[in-house]
C-alpha atoms as a PDB file:
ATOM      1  CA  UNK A   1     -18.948-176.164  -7.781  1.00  0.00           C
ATOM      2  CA  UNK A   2     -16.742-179.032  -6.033  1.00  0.00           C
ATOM      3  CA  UNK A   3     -13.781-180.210  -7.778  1.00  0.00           C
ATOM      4  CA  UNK A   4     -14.427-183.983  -7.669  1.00  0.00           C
ATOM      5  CA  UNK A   5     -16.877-185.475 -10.371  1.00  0.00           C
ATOM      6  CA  UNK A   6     -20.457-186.185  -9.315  1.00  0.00           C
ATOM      7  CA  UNK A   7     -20.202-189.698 -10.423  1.00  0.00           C
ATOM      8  CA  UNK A   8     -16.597-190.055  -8.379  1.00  0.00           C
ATOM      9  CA  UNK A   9     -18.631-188.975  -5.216  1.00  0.00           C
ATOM     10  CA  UNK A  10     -21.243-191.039  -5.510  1.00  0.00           C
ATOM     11  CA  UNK A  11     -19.242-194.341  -5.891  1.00  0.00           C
ATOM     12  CA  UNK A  12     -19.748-196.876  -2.998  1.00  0.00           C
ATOM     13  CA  UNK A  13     -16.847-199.407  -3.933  1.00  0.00           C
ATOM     14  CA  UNK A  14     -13.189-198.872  -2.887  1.00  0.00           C
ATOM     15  CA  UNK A  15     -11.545-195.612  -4.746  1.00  0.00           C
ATOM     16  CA  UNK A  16      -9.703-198.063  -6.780  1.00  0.00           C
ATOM     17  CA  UNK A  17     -13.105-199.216  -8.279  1.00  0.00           C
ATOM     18  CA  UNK A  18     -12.181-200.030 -12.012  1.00  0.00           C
ATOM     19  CA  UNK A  19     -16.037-199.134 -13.023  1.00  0.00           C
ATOM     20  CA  UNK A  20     -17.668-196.366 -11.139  1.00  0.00           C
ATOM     21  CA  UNK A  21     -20.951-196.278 -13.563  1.00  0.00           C
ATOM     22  CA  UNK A  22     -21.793-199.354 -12.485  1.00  0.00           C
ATOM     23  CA  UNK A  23     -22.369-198.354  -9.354  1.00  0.00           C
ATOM     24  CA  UNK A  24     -24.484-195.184 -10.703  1.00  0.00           C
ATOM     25  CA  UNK A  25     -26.334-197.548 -12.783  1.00  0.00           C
ATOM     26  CA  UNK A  26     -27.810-199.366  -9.747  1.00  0.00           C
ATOM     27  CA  UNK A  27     -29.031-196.186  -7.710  1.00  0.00           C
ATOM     28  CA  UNK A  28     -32.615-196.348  -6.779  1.00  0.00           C
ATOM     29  CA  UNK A  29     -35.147-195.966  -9.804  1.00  0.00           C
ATOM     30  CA  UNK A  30     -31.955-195.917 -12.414  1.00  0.00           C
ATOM     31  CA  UNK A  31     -32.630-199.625 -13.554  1.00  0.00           C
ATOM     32  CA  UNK A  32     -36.528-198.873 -14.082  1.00  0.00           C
ATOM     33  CA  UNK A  33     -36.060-195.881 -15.591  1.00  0.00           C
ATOM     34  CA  UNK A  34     -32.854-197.284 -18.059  1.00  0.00           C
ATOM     35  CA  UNK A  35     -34.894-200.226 -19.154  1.00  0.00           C
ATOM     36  CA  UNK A  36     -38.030-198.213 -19.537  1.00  0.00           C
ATOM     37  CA  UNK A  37     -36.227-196.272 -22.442  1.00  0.00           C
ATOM     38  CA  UNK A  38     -34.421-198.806 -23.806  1.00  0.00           C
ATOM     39  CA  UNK A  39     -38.022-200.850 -24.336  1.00  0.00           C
ATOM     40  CA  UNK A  40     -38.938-197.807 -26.120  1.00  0.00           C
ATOM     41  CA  UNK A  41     -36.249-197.518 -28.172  1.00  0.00           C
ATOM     42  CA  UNK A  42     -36.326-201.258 -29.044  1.00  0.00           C
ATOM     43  CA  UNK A  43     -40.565-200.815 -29.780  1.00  0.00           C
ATOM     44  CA  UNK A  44     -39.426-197.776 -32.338  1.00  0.00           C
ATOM     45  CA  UNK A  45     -37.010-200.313 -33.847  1.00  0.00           C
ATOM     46  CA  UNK A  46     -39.812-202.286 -35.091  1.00  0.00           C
ATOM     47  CA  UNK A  47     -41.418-199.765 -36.931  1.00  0.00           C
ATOM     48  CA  UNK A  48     -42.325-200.542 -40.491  1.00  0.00           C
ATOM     49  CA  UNK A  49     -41.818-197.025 -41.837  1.00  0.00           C
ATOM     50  CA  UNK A  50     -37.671-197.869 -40.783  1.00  0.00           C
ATOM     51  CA  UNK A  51     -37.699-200.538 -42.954  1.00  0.00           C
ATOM     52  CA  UNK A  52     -37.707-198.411 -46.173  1.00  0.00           C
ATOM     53  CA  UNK A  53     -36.961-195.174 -44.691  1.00  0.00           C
ATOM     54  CA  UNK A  54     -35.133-195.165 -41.630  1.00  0.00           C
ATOM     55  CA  UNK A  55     -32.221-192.745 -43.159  1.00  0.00           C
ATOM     56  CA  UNK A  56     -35.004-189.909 -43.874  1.00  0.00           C
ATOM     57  CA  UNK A  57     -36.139-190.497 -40.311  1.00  0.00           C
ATOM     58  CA  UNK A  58     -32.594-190.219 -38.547  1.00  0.00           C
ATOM     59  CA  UNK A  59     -32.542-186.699 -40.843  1.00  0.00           C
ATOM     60  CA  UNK A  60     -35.605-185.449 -39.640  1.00  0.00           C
ATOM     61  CA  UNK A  61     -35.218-186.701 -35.576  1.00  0.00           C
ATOM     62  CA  UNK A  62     -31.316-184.745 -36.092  1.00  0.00           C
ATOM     63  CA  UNK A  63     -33.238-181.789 -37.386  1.00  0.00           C
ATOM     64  CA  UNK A  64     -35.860-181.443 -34.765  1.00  0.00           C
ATOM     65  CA  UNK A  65     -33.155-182.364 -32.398  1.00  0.00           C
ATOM     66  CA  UNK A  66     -30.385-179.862 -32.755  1.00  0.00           C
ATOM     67  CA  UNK A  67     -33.785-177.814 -32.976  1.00  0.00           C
ATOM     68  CA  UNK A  68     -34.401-178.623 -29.248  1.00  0.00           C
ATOM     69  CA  UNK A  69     -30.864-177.706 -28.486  1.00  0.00           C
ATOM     70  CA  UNK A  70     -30.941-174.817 -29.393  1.00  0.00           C
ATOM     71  CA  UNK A  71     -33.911-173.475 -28.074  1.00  0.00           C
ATOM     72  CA  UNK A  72     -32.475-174.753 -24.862  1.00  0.00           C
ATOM     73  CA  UNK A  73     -29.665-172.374 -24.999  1.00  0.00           C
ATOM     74  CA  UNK A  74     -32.480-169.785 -25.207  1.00  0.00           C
ATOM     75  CA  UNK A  75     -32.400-169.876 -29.426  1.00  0.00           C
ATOM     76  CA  UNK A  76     -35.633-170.921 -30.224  1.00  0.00           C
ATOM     77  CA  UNK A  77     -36.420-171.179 -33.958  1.00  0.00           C
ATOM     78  CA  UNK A  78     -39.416-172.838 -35.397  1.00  0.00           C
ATOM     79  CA  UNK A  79     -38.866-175.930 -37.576  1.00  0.00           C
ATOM     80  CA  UNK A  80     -40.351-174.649 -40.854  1.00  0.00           C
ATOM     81  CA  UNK A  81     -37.928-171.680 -40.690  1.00  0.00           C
ATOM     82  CA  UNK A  82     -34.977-174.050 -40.196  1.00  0.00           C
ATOM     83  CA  UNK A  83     -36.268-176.052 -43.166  1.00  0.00           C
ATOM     84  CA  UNK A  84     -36.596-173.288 -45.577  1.00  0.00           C
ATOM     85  CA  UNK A  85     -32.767-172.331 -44.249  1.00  0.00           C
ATOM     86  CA  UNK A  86     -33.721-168.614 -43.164  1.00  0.00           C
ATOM     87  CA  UNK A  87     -32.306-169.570 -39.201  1.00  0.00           C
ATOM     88  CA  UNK A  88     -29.668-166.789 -39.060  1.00  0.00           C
ATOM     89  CA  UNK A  89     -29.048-166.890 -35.169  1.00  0.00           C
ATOM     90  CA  UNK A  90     -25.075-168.156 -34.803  1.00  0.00           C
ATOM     91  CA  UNK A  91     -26.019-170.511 -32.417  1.00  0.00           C
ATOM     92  CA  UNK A  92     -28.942-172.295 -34.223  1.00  0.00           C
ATOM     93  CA  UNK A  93     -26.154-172.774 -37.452  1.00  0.00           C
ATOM     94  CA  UNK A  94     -23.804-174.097 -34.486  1.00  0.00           C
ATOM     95  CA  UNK A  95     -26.468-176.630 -33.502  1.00  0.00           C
ATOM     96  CA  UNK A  96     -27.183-177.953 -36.811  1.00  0.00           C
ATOM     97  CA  UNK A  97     -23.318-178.073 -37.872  1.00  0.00           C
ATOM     98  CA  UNK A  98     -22.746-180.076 -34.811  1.00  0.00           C
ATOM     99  CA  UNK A  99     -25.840-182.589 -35.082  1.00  0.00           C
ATOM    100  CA  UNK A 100     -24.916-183.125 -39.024  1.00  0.00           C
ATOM    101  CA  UNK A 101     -21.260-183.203 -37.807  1.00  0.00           C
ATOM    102  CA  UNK A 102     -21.829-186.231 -35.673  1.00  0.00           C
ATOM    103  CA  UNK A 103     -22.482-188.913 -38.546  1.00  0.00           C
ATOM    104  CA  UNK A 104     -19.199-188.224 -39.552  1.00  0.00           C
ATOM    105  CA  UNK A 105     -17.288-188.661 -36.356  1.00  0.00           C
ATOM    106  CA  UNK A 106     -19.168-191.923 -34.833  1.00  0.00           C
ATOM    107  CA  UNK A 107     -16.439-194.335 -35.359  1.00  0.00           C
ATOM    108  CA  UNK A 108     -13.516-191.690 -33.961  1.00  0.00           C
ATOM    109  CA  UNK A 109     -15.819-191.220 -30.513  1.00  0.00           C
ATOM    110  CA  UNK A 110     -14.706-194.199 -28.837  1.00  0.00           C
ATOM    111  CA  UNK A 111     -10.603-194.092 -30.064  1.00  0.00           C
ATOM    112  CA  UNK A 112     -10.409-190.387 -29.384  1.00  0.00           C
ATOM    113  CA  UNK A 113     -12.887-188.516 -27.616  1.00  0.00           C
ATOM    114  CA  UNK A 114     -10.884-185.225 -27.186  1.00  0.00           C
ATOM    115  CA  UNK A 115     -10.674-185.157 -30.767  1.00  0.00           C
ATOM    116  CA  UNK A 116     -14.167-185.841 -31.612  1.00  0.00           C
ATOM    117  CA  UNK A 117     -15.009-183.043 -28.460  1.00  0.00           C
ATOM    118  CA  UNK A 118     -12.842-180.381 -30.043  1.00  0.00           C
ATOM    119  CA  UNK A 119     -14.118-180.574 -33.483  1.00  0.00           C
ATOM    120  CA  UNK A 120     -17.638-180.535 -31.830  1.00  0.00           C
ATOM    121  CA  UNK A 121     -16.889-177.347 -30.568  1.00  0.00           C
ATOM    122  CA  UNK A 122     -15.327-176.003 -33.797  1.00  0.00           C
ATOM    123  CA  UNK A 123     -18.635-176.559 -35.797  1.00  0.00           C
ATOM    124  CA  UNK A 124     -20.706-175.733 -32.867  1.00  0.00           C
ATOM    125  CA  UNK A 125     -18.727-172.275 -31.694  1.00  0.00           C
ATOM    126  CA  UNK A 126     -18.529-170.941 -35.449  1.00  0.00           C
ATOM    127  CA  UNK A 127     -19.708-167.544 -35.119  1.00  0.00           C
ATOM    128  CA  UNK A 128     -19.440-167.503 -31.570  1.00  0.00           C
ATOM    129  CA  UNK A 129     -16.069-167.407 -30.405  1.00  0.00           C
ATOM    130  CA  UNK A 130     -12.840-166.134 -32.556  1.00  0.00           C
ATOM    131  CA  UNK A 131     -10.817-168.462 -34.689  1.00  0.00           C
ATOM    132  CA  UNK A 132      -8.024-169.089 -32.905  1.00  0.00           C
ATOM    133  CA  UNK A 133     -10.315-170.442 -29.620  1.00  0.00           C
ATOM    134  CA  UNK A 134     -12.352-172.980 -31.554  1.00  0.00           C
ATOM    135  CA  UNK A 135     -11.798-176.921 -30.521  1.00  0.00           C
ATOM    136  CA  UNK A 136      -9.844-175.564 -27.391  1.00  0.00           C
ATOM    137  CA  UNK A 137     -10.125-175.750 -23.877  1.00  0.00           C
ATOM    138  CA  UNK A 138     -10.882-172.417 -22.017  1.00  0.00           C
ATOM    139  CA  UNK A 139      -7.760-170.602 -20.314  1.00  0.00           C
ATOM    140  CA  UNK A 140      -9.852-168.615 -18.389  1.00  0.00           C
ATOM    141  CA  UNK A 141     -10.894-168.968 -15.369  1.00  0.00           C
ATOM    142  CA  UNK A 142     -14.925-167.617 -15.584  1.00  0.00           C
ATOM    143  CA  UNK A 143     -17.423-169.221 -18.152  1.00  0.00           C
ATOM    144  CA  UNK A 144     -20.860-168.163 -19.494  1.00  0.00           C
ATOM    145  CA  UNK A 145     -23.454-169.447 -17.462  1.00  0.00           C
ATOM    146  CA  UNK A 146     -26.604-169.602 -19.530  1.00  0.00           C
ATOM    147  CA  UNK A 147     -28.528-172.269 -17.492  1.00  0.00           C
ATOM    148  CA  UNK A 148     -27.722-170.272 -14.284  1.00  0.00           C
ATOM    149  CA  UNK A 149     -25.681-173.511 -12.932  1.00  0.00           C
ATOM    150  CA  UNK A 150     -23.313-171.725 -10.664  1.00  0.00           C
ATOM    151  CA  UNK A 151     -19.784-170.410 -11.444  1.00  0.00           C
ATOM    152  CA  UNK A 152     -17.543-172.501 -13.392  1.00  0.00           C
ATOM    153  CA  UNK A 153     -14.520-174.174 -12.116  1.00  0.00           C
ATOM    154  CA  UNK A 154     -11.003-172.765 -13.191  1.00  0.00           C
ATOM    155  CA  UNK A 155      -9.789-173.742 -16.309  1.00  0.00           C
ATOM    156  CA  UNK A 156      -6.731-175.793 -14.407  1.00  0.00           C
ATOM    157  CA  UNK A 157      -9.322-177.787 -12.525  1.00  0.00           C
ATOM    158  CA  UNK A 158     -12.062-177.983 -14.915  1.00  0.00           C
ATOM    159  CA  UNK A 159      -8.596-179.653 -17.516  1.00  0.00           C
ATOM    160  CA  UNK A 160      -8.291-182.196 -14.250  1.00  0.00           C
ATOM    161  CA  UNK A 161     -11.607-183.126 -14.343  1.00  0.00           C
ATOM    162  CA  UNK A 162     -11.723-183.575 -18.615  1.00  0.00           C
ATOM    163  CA  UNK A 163      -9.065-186.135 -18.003  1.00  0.00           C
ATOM    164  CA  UNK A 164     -11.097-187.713 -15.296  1.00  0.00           C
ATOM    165  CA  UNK A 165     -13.815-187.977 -18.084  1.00  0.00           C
ATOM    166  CA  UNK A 166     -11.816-189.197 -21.027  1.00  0.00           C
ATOM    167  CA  UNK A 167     -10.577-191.143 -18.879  1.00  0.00           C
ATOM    168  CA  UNK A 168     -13.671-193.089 -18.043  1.00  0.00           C
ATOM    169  CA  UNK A 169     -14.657-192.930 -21.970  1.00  0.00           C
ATOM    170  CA  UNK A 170     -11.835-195.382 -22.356  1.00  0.00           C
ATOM    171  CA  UNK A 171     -12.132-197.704 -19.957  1.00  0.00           C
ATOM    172  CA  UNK A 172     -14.296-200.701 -20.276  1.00  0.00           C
ATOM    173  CA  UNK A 173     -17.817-200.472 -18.070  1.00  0.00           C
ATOM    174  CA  UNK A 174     -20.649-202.393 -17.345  1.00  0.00           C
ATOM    175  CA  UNK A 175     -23.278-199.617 -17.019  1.00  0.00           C
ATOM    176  CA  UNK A 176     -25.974-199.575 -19.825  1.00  0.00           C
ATOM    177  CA  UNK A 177     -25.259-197.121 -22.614  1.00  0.00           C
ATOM    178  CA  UNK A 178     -27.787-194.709 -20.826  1.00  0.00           C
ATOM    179  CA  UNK A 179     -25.792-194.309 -17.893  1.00  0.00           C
ATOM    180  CA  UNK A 180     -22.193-193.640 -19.567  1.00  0.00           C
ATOM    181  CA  UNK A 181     -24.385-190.704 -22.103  1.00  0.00           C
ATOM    182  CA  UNK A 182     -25.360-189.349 -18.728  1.00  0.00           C
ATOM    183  CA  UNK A 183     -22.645-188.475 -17.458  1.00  0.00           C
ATOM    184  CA  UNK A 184     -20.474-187.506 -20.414  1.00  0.00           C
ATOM    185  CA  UNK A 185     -23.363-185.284 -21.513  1.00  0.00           C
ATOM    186  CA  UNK A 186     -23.638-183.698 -17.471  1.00  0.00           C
ATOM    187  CA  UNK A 187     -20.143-183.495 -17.082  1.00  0.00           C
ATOM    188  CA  UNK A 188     -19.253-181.057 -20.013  1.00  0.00           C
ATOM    189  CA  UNK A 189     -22.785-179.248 -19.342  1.00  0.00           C
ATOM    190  CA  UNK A 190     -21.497-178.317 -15.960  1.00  0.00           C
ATOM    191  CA  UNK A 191     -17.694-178.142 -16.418  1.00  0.00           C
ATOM    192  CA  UNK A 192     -18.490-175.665 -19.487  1.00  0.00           C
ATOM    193  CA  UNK A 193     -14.808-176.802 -21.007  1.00  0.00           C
ATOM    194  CA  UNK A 194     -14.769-174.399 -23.975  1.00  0.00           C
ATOM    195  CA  UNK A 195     -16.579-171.156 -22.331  1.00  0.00           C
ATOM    196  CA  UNK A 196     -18.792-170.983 -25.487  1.00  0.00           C
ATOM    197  CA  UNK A 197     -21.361-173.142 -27.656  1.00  0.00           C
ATOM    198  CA  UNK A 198     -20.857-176.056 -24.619  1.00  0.00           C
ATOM    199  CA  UNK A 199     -24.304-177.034 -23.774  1.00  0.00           C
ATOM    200  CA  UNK A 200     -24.220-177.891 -27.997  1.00  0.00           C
ATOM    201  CA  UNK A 201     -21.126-179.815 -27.414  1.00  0.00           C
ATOM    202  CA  UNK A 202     -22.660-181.168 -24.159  1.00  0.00           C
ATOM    203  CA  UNK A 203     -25.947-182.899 -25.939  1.00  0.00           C
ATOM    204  CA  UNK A 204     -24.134-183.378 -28.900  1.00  0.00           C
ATOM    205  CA  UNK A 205     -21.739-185.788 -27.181  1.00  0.00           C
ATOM    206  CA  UNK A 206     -24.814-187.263 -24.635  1.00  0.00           C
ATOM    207  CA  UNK A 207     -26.484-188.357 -28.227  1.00  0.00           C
ATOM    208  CA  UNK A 208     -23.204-189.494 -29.748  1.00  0.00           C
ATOM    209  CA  UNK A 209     -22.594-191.998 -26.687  1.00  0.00           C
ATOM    210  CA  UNK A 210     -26.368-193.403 -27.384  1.00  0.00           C
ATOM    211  CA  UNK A 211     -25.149-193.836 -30.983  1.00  0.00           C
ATOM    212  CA  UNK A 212     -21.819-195.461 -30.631  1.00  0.00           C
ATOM    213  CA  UNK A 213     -22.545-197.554 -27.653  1.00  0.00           C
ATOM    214  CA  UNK A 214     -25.239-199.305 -28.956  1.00  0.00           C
ATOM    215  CA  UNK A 215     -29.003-198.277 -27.550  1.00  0.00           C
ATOM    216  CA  UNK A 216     -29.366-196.140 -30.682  1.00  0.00           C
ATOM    217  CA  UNK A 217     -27.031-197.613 -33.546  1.00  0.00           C
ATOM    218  CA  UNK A 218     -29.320-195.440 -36.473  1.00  0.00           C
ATOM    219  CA  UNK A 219     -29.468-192.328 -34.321  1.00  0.00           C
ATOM    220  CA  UNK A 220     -32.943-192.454 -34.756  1.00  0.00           C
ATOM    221  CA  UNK A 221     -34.078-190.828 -30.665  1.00  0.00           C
ATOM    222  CA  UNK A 222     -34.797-187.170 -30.985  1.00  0.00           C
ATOM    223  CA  UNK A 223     -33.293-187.040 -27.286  1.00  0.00           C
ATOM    224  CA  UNK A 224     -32.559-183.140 -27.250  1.00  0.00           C
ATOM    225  CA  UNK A 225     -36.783-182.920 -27.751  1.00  0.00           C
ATOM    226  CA  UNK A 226     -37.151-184.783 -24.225  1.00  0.00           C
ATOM    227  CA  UNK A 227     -34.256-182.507 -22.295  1.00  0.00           C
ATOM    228  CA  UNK A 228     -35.841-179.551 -23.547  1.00  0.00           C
ATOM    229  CA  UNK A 229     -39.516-180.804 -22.065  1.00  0.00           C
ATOM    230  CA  UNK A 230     -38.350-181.627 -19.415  1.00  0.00           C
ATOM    231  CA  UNK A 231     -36.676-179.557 -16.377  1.00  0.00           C
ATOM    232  CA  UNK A 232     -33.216-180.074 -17.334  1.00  0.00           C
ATOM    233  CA  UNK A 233     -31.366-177.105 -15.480  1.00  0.00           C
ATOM    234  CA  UNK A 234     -33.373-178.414 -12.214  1.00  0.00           C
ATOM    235  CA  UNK A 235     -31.532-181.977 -13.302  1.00  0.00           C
ATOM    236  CA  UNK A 236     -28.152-180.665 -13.831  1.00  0.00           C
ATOM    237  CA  UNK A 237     -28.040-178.987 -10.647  1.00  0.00           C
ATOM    238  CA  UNK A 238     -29.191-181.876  -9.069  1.00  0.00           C
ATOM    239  CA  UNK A 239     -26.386-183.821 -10.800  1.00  0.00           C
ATOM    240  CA  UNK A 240     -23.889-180.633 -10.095  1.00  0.00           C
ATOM    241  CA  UNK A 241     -24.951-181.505  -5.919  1.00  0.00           C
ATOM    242  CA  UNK A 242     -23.129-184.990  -5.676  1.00  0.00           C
ATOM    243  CA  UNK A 243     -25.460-186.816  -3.940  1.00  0.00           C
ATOM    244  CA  UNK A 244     -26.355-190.154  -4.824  1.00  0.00           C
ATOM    245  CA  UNK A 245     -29.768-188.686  -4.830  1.00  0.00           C
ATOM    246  CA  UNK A 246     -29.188-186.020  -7.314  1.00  0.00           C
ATOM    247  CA  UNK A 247     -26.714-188.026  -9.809  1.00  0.00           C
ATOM    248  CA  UNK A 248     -29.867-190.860  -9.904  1.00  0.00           C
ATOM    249  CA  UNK A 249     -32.519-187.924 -10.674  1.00  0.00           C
ATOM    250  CA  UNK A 250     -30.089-186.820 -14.020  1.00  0.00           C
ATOM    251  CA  UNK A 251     -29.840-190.248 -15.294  1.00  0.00           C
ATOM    252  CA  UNK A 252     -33.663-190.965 -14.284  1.00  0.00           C
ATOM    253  CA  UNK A 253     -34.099-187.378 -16.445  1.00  0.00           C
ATOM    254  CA  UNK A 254     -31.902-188.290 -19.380  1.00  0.00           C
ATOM    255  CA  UNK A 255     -33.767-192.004 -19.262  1.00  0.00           C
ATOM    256  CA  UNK A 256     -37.079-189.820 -19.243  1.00  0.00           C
ATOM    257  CA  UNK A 257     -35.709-187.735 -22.559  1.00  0.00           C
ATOM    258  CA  UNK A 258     -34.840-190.778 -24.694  1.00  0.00           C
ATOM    259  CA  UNK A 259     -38.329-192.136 -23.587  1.00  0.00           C
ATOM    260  CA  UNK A 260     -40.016-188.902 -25.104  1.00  0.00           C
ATOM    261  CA  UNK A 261     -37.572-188.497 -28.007  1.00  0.00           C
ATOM    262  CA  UNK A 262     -38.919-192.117 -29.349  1.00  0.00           C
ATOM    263  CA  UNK A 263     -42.422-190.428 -29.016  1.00  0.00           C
ATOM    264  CA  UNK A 264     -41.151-187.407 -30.925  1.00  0.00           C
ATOM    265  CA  UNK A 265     -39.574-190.264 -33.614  1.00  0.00           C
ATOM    266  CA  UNK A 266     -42.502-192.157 -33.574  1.00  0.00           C
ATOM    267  CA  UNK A 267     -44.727-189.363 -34.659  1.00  0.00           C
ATOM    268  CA  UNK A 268     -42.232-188.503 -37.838  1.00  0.00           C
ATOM    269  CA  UNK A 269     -42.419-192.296 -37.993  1.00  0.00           C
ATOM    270  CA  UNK A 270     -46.516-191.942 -38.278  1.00  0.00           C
ATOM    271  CA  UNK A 271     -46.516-189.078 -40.216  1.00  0.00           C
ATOM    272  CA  UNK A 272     -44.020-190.560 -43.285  1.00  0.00           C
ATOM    273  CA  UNK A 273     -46.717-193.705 -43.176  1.00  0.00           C
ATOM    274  CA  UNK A 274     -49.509-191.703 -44.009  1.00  0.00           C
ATOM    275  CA  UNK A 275     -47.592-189.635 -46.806  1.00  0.00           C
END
């Protein structure tokens, strides 16, 4: 793994350049792909059932979504089990801990990300690391590698690069919402900050970043349903390479995985309208 962010290495402006997602957001098939989702999202929008129900949908897509993300991590529990609350498996509780979590910490995510990261991982980790390591960084140098992504960078460099990320959190860009949840969500999937629980944190933070940045104000996009139909390893490696090439197919793939989590949406959507 290099030590320079994917989206750093793919920027074609001066290393100055105030707004490197921009230039990520105009990569070849990006723009197609970005507003094919967000025409999705805005078609699920329109829905009659959200009208009178949209809360009980944003319940249900959250279920079936920290559902997906789980099963991604290799915990895969069927949705009537998680419904009668018989999921035992530590890192199916973390998922739904963190995706019930994030309602609560929407309007903290853009004033203090590494605040809103480390309590991700403190609800997400519960169970799965020891007390006194929950909410922060990793101080050694290996991490778990569940999605066989490569070996991790230290935990000095891997603290560099964080900055680097919270860094771009707070500055002002003008990429589409898409492109900014791409990159937070493939940057802490690779970097693997916390050494446990981090591919939760990971599409916990990708969904957040829809939320708070506007495509998906009611958090109604299963998301985590599309990554886990979809190849997403094969994506984050191809993210993890640096190329302009590779950084394009991640954001084309999380694009893609917004596009299938309105279908998932829409279904709940069809289902609550005929009772």
């Amino acid at each position: 793994m290099r030590d320079a962010s994917s989206y750093s290495r793919v920027r074609s402006g001066p290393v100055s350049d105030p707004d490197p997602l921009a230039v990520i957001a105009q990569l070849p098939g990006v723009p197609e792909a970005v507003d094919e989702a967000r025409q999705a999202v805005d078609r699920l929008y329109r829905h009659r059932v959200l009208r009178r129900a949209s809360p009980a949908v944003s319940t249900e897509s959250s279920l079936r979504g920290a559902r997906a993300s789980a099963a991604i991590e290799g915990a895969d529990v069927p949705l009537d089990v998680l419904r009668r609350d018989e999921a035992h498996d530590p890192l199916v509780q973390g998922a739904l801990r963190a995706s019930a979590e994030m309602g609560r910490l929407g309007s903290t995510w853009r004033k203090a990300p590494r605040q809103v990261l480390a309590r991700l991982h403190a609800v997400a980790a519960a169970g799965l690391a020891p007390q006194e390591a929950l909410g922060r960084p990793r101080t050694t140098d290996e991490a778990p590698d569940p999605l066989a992504l490569g070996p991790s960078l230290s935990a000095a460099d891997t603290a560099a690069r964080m900055e680097g990320l919270l860094s771009l959190l707070s500055n002002p860009t003008k990429a589409p919402a898409i492109v900014l949840a791409a990159v937070v969500h493939a940057e802490l999937a690779v970097l693997r900050p916390f050494g446990t629980a981090d591919g939760i944190v990971a599409r916990a933070a990708g969904r957040l970043t829809l939320v708070e940045y506007g495509l998906d104000p009611k958090s109604l996009v299963a998301v985590e349903v599309g990554h886990l139909e979809l190849p997403y390893a094969e994506a984050l490696r191809a993210y993890l390479g640096g190329s302009p090439e590779g950084v394009a197919a991640w954001v084309q793939h999380c694009a893609s995985a917004v596009t299938l989590g309105v279908r998932e949406t829409t279904a709940i959507c069809e289902a609550m309208q005929r009772g």
